[in-house]
C-alpha atoms as a PDB file:
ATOM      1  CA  UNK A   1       0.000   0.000   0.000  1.00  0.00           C
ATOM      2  CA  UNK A   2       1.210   3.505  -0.711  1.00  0.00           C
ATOM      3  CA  UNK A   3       1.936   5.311   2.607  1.00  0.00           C
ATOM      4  CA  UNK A   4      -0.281   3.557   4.857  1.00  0.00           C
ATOM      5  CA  UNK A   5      -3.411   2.142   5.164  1.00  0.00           C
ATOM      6  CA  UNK A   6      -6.209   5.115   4.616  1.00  0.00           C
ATOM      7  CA  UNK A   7      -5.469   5.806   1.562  1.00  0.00           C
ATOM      8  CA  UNK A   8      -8.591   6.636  -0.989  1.00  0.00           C
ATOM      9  CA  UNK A   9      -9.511   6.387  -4.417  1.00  0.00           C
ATOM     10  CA  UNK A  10     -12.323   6.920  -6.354  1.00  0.00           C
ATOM     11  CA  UNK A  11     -12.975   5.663  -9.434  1.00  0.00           C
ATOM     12  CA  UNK A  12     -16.076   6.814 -11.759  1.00  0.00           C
ATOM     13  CA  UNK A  13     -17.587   4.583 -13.910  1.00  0.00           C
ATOM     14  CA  UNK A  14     -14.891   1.711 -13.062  1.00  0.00           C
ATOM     15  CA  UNK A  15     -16.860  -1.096 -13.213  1.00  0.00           C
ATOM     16  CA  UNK A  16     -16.918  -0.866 -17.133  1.00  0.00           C
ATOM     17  CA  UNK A  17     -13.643   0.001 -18.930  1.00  0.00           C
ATOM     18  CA  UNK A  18     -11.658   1.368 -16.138  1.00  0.00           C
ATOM     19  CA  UNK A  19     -12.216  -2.270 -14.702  1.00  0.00           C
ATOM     20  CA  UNK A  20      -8.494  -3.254 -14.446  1.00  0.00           C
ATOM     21  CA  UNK A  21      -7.469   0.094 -13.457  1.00  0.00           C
ATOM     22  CA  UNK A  22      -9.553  -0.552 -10.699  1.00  0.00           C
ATOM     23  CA  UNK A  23      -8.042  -3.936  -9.736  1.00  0.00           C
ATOM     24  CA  UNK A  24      -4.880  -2.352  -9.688  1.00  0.00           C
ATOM     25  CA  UNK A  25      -5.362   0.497  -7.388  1.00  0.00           C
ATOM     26  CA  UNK A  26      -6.798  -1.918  -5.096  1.00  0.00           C
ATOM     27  CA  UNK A  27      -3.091  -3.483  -4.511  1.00  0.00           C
ATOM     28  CA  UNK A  28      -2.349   0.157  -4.021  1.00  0.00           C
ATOM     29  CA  UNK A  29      -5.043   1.582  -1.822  1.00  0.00           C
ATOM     30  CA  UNK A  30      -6.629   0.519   1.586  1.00  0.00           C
ATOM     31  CA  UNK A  31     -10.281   1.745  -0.234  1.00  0.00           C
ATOM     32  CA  UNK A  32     -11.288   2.085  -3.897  1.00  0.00           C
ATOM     33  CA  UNK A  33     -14.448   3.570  -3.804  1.00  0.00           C
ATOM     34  CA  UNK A  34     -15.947   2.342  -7.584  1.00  0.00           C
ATOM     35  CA  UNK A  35     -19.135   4.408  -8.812  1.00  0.00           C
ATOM     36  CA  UNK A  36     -21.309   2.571 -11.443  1.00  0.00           C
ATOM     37  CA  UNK A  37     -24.671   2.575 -12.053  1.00  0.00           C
ATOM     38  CA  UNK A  38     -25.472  -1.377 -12.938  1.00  0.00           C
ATOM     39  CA  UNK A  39     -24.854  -4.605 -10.341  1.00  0.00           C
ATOM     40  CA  UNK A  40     -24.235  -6.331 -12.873  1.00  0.00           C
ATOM     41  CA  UNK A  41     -20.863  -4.939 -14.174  1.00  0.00           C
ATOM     42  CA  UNK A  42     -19.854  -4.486 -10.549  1.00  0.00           C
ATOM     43  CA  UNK A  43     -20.094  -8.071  -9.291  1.00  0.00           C
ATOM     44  CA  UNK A  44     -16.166  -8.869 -10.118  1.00  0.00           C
ATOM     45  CA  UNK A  45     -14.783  -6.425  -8.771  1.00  0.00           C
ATOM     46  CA  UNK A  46     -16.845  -6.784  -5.566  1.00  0.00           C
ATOM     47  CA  UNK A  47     -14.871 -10.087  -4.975  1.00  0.00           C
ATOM     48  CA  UNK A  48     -12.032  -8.209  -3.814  1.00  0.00           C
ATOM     49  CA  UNK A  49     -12.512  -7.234  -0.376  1.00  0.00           C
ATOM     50  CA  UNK A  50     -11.352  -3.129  -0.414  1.00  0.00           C
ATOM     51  CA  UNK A  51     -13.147  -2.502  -3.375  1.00  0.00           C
ATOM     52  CA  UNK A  52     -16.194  -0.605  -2.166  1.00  0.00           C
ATOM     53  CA  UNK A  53     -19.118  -0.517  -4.750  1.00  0.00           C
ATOM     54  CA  UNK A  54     -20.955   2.479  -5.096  1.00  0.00           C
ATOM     55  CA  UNK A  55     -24.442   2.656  -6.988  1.00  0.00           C
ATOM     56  CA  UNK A  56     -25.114   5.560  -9.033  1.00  0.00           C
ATOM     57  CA  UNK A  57     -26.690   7.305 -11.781  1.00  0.00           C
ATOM     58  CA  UNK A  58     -23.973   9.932 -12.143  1.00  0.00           C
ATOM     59  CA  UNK A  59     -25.918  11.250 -15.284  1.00  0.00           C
ATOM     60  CA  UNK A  60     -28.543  12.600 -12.933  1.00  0.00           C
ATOM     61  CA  UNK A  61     -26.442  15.555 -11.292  1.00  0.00           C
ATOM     62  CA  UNK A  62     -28.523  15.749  -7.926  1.00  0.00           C
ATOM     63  CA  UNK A  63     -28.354  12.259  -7.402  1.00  0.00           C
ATOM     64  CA  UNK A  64     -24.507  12.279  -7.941  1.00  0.00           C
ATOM     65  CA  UNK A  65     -23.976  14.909  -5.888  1.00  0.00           C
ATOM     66  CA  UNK A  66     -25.682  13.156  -2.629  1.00  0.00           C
ATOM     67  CA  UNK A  67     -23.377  10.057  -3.185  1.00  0.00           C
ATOM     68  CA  UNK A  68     -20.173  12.141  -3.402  1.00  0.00           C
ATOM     69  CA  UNK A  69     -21.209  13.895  -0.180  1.00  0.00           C
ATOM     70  CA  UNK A  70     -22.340  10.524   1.353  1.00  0.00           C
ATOM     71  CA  UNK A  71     -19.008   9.252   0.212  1.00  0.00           C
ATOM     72  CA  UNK A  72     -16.859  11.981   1.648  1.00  0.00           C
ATOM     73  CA  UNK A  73     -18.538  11.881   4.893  1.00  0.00           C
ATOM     74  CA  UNK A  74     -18.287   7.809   5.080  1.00  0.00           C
ATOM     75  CA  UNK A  75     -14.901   7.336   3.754  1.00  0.00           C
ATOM     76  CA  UNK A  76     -13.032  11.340   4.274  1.00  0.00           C
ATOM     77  CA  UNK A  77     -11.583  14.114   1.616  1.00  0.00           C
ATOM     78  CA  UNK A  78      -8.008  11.913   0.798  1.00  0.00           C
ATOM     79  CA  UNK A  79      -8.218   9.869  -2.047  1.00  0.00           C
ATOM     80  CA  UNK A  80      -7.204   9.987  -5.613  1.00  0.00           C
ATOM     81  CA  UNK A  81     -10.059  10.589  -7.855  1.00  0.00           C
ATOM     82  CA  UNK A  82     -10.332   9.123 -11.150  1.00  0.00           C
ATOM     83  CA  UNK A  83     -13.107  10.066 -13.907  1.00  0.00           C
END
């Protein structure tokens, strides 16, 4: 792990192509918080234990929003975001 154990990152719509990016950051990070909006795509990568899945429509702004501030307040402000 890089520095410790609390380290963050945040992947948007990782469960489709950004998949194995995913996968790796999870060698990498004590938490990868991965936003997508179907189960489906999610389910392998929610075999590895610090990936955290995170359902969302990130299309529809308000709802995005109140994950990212759900997020924040769950998991704190220092992680590596990817979009």
């Amino acid at each position: 792990m890089i520095n410790g154990t609390n380290r963050l990152a945040l992947v948007i719509g990782g469960s489709g192509m950004l998949s194995d990016l995913c996968l790796e950051l999870a060698k990498q990070y004590s938490k990868v918080g991965v936003i997508g909006r179907t189960e489906a795509k999610m389910q392998s990568l929610t075999r590895v234990s610090n990936i955290v899945p995170v359902y969302a429509d990130y299309t529809n702004l308000k709802v995005f929003e109140k994950m990212l501030e759900k997020f924040v307040e769950d998991f704190g402000r220092d992680r590596k975001s990817v979009c």
